[in-house]
C-alpha atoms as a PDB file:
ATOM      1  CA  UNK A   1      89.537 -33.494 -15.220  1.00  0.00           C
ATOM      2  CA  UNK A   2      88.132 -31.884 -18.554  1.00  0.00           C
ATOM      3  CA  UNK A   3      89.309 -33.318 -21.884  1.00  0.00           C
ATOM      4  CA  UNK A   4      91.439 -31.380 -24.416  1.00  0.00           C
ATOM      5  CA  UNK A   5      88.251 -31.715 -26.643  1.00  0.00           C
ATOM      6  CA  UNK A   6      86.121 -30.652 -23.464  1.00  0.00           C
ATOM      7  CA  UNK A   7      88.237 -27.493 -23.234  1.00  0.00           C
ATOM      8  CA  UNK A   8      87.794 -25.455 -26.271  1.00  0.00           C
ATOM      9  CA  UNK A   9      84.474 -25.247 -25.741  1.00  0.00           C
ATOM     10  CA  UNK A  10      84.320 -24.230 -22.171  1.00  0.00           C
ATOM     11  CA  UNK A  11      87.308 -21.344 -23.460  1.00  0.00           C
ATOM     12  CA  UNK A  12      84.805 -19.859 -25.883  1.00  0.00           C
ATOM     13  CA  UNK A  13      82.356 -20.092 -23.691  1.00  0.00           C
ATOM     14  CA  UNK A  14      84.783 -17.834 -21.274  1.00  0.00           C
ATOM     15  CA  UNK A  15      85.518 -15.532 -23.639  1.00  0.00           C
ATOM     16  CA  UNK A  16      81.960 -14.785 -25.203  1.00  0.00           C
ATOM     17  CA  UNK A  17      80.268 -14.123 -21.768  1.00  0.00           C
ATOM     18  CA  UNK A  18      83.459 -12.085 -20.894  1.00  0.00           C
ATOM     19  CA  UNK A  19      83.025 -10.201 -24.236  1.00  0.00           C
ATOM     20  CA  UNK A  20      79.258  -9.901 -23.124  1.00  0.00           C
ATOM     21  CA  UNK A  21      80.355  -8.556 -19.911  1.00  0.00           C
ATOM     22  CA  UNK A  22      83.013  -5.846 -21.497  1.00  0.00           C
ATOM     23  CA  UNK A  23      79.618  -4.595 -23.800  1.00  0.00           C
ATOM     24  CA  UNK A  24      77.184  -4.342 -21.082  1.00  0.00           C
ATOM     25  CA  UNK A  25      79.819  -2.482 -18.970  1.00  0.00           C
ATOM     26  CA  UNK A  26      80.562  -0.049 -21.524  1.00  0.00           C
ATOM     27  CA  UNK A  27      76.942   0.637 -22.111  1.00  0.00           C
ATOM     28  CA  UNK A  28      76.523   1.351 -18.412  1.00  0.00           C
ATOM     29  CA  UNK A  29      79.476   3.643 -18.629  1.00  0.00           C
ATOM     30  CA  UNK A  30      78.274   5.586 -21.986  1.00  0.00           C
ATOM     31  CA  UNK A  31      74.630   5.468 -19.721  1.00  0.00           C
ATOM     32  CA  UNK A  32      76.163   6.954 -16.865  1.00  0.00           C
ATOM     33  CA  UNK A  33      78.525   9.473 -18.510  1.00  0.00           C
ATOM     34  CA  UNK A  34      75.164  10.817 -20.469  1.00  0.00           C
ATOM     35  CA  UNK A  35      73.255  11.106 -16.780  1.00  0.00           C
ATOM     36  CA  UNK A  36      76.591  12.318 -14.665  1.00  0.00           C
ATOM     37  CA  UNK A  37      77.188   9.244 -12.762  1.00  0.00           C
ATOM     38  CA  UNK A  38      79.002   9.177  -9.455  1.00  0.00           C
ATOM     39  CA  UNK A  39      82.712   8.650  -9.763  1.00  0.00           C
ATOM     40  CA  UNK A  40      82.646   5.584  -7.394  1.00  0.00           C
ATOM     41  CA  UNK A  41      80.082   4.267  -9.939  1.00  0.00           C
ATOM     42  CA  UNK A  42      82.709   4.695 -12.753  1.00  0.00           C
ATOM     43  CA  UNK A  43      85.276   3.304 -10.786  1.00  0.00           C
ATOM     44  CA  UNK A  44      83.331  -0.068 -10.216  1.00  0.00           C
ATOM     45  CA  UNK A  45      82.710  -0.064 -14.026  1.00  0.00           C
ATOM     46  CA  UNK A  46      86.453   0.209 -14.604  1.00  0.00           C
ATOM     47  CA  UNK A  47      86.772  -2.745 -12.306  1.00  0.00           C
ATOM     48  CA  UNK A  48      84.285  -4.665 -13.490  1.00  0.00           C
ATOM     49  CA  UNK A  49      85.736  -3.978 -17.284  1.00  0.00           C
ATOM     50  CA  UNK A  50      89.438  -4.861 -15.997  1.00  0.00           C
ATOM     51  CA  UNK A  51      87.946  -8.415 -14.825  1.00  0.00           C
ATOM     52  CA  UNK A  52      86.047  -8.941 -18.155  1.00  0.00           C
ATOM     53  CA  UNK A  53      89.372  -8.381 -20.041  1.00  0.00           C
ATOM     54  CA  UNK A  54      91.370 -10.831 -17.521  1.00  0.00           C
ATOM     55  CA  UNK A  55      88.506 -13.331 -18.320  1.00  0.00           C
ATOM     56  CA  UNK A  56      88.802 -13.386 -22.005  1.00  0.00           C
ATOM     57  CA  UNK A  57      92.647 -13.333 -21.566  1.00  0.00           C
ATOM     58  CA  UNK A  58      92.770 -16.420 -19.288  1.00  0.00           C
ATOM     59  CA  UNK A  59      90.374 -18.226 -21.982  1.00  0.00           C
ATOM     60  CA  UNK A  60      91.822 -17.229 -24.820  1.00  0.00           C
ATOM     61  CA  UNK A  61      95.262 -18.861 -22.929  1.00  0.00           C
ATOM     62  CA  UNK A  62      93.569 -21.854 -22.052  1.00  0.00           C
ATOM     63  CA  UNK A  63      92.153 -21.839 -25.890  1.00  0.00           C
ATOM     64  CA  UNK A  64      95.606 -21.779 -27.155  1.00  0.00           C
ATOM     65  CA  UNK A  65      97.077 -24.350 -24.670  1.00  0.00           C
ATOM     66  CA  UNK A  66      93.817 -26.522 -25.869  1.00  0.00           C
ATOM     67  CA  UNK A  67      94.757 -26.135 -29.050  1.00  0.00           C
ATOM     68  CA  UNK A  68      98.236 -27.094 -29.075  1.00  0.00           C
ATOM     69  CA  UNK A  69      97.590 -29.905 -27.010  1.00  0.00           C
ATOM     70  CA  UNK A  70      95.284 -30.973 -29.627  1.00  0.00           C
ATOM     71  CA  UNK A  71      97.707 -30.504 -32.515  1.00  0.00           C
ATOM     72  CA  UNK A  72     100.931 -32.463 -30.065  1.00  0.00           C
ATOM     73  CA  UNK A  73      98.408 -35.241 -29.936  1.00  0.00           C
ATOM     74  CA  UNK A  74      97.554 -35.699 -33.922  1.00  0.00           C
ATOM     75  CA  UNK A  75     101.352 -35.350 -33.937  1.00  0.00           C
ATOM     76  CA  UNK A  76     101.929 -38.257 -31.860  1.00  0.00           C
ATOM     77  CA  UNK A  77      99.829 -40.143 -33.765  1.00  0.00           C
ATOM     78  CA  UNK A  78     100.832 -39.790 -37.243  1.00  0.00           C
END
């Protein structure tokens, strides 16, 4: 099991290659809009951008959660 401390990083580690992922799909789309790409091609890219976005939002969740079980824990203490 990954520590609280062990989580934040792995979240923005999740949400910068799924950021990475949403840029190099949109590039492909402006690239393939510019040389009339197939419309099963687009449709892939929309998928592909859908699952980038559900990425970041599931590690920017499990950045928050992190985060307050971070802050519950200094509040335990003091």
């Amino acid at each position: 099991m990954t520590s609280i401390n062990g989580s934040i990083p792995v979240a923005l580690q999740g949400i910068r290659q799924n950021l990475d992922g949403l840029r190099e799909v949109s590039q492909q789309v402006a690239h393939a809009s510019v040389e009339g790409a197939e419309s099963s091609d687009q449709a892939v890219s929309a998928v592909r951008a859908m699952e980038h976005r559900n990425g970041v939002d599931a590690s920017a969740a499990a950045l928050k959660r992190a985060n307050e079980a971070q802050g519950s824990l200094f509040d335990a203490l003091i």
